[in-house]
C-alpha atoms as a PDB file:
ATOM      1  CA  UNK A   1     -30.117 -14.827  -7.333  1.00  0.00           C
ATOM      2  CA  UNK A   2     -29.661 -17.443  -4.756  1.00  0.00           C
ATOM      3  CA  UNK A   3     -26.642 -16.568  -1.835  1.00  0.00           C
ATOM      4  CA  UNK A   4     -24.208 -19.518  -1.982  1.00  0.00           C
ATOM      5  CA  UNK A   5     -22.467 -17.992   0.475  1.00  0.00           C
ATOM      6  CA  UNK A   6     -21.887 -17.248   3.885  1.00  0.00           C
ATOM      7  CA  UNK A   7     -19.937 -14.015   3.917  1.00  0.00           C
ATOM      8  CA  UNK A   8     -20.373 -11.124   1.510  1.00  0.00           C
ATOM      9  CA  UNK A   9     -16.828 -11.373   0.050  1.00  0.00           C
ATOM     10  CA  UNK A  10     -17.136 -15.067  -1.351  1.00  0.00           C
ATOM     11  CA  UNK A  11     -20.460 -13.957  -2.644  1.00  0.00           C
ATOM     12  CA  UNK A  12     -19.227 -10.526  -4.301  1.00  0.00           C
ATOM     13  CA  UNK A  13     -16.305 -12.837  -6.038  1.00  0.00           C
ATOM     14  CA  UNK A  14     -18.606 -15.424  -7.174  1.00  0.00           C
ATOM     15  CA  UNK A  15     -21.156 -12.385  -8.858  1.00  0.00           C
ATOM     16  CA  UNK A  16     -18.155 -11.275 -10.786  1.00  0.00           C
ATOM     17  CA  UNK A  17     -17.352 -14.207 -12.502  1.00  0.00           C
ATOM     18  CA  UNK A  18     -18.564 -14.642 -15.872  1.00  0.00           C
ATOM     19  CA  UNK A  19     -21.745 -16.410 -15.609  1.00  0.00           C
ATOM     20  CA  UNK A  20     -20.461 -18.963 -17.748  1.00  0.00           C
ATOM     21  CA  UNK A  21     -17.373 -20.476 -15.155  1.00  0.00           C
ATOM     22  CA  UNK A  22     -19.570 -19.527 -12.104  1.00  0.00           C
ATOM     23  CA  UNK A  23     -20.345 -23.482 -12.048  1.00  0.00           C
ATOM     24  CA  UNK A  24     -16.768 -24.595 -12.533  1.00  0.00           C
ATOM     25  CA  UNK A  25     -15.020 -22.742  -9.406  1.00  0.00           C
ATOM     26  CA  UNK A  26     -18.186 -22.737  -7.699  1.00  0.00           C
ATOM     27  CA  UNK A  27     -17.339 -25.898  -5.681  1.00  0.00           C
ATOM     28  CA  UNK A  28     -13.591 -24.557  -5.238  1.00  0.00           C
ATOM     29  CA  UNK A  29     -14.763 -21.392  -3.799  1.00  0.00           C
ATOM     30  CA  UNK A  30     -17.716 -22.758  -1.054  1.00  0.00           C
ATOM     31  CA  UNK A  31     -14.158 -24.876  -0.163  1.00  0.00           C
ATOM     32  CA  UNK A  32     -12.492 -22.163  -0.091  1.00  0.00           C
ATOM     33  CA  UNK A  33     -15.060 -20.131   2.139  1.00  0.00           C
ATOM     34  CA  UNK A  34     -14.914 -23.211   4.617  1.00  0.00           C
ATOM     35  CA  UNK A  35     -11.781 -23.221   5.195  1.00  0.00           C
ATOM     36  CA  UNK A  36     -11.618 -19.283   5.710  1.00  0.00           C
ATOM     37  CA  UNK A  37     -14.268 -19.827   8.399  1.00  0.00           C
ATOM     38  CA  UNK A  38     -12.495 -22.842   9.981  1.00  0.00           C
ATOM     39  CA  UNK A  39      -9.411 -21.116  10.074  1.00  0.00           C
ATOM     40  CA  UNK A  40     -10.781 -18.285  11.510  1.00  0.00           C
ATOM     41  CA  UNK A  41     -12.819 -20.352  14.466  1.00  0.00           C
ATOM     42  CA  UNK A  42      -9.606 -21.907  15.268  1.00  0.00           C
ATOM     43  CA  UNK A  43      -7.715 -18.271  15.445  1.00  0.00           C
ATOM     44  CA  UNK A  44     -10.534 -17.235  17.922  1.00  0.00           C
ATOM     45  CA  UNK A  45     -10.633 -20.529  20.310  1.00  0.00           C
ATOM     46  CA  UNK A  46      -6.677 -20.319  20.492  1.00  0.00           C
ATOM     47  CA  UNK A  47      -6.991 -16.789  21.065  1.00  0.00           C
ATOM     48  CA  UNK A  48      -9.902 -17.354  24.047  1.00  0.00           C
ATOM     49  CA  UNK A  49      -7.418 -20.174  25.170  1.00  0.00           C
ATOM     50  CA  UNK A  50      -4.393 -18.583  25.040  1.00  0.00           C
ATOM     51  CA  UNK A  51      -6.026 -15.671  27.315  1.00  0.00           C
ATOM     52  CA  UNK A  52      -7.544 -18.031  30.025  1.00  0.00           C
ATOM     53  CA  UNK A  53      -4.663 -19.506  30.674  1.00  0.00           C
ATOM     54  CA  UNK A  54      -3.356 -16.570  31.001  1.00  0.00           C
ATOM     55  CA  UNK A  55      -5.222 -14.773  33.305  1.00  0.00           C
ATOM     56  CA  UNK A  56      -5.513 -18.226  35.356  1.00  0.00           C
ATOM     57  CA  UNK A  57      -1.770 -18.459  35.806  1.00  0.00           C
ATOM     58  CA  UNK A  58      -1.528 -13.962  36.451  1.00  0.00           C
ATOM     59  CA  UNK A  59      -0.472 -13.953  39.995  1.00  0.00           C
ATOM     60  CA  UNK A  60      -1.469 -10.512  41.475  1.00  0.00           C
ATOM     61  CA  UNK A  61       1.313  -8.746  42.165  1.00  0.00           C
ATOM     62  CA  UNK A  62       2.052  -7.822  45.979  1.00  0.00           C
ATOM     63  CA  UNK A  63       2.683  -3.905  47.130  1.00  0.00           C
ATOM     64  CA  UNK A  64       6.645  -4.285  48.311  1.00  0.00           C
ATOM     65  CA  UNK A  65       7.462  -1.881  51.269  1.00  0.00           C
END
């Protein structure tokens, strides 16, 4: 069998279907996979973001006598 998909999960979910809906959610599930991805890329830049900015605004903090 061909993969349709990128990640094991979508994949796994598709195989169980009953071969004879596999074409009609087919479409709704590569969608589906997309938008898992996307969503997750997003997550991860914010994430990178979020913790450069942080470490560029971290002043060190000065030893007090």
């Amino acid at each position: 069998m061909r993969k349709e998909f990128v990640t094991s999960f979508w994949q796994q979910a598709y195989e169980k279907l009953p071969s004879g809906v596999r074409g009609q959610y087919l479409t709704q599930m590569k969608a589906a996979e997309r938008w898992e991805l996307a969503i997750g890329d997003v997550i991860e830049v914010w994430s990178r973001a979020k913790n450069a900015v942080a470490r560029a605004l971290h002043a060190p903090r000065t030893k007090r006598a």
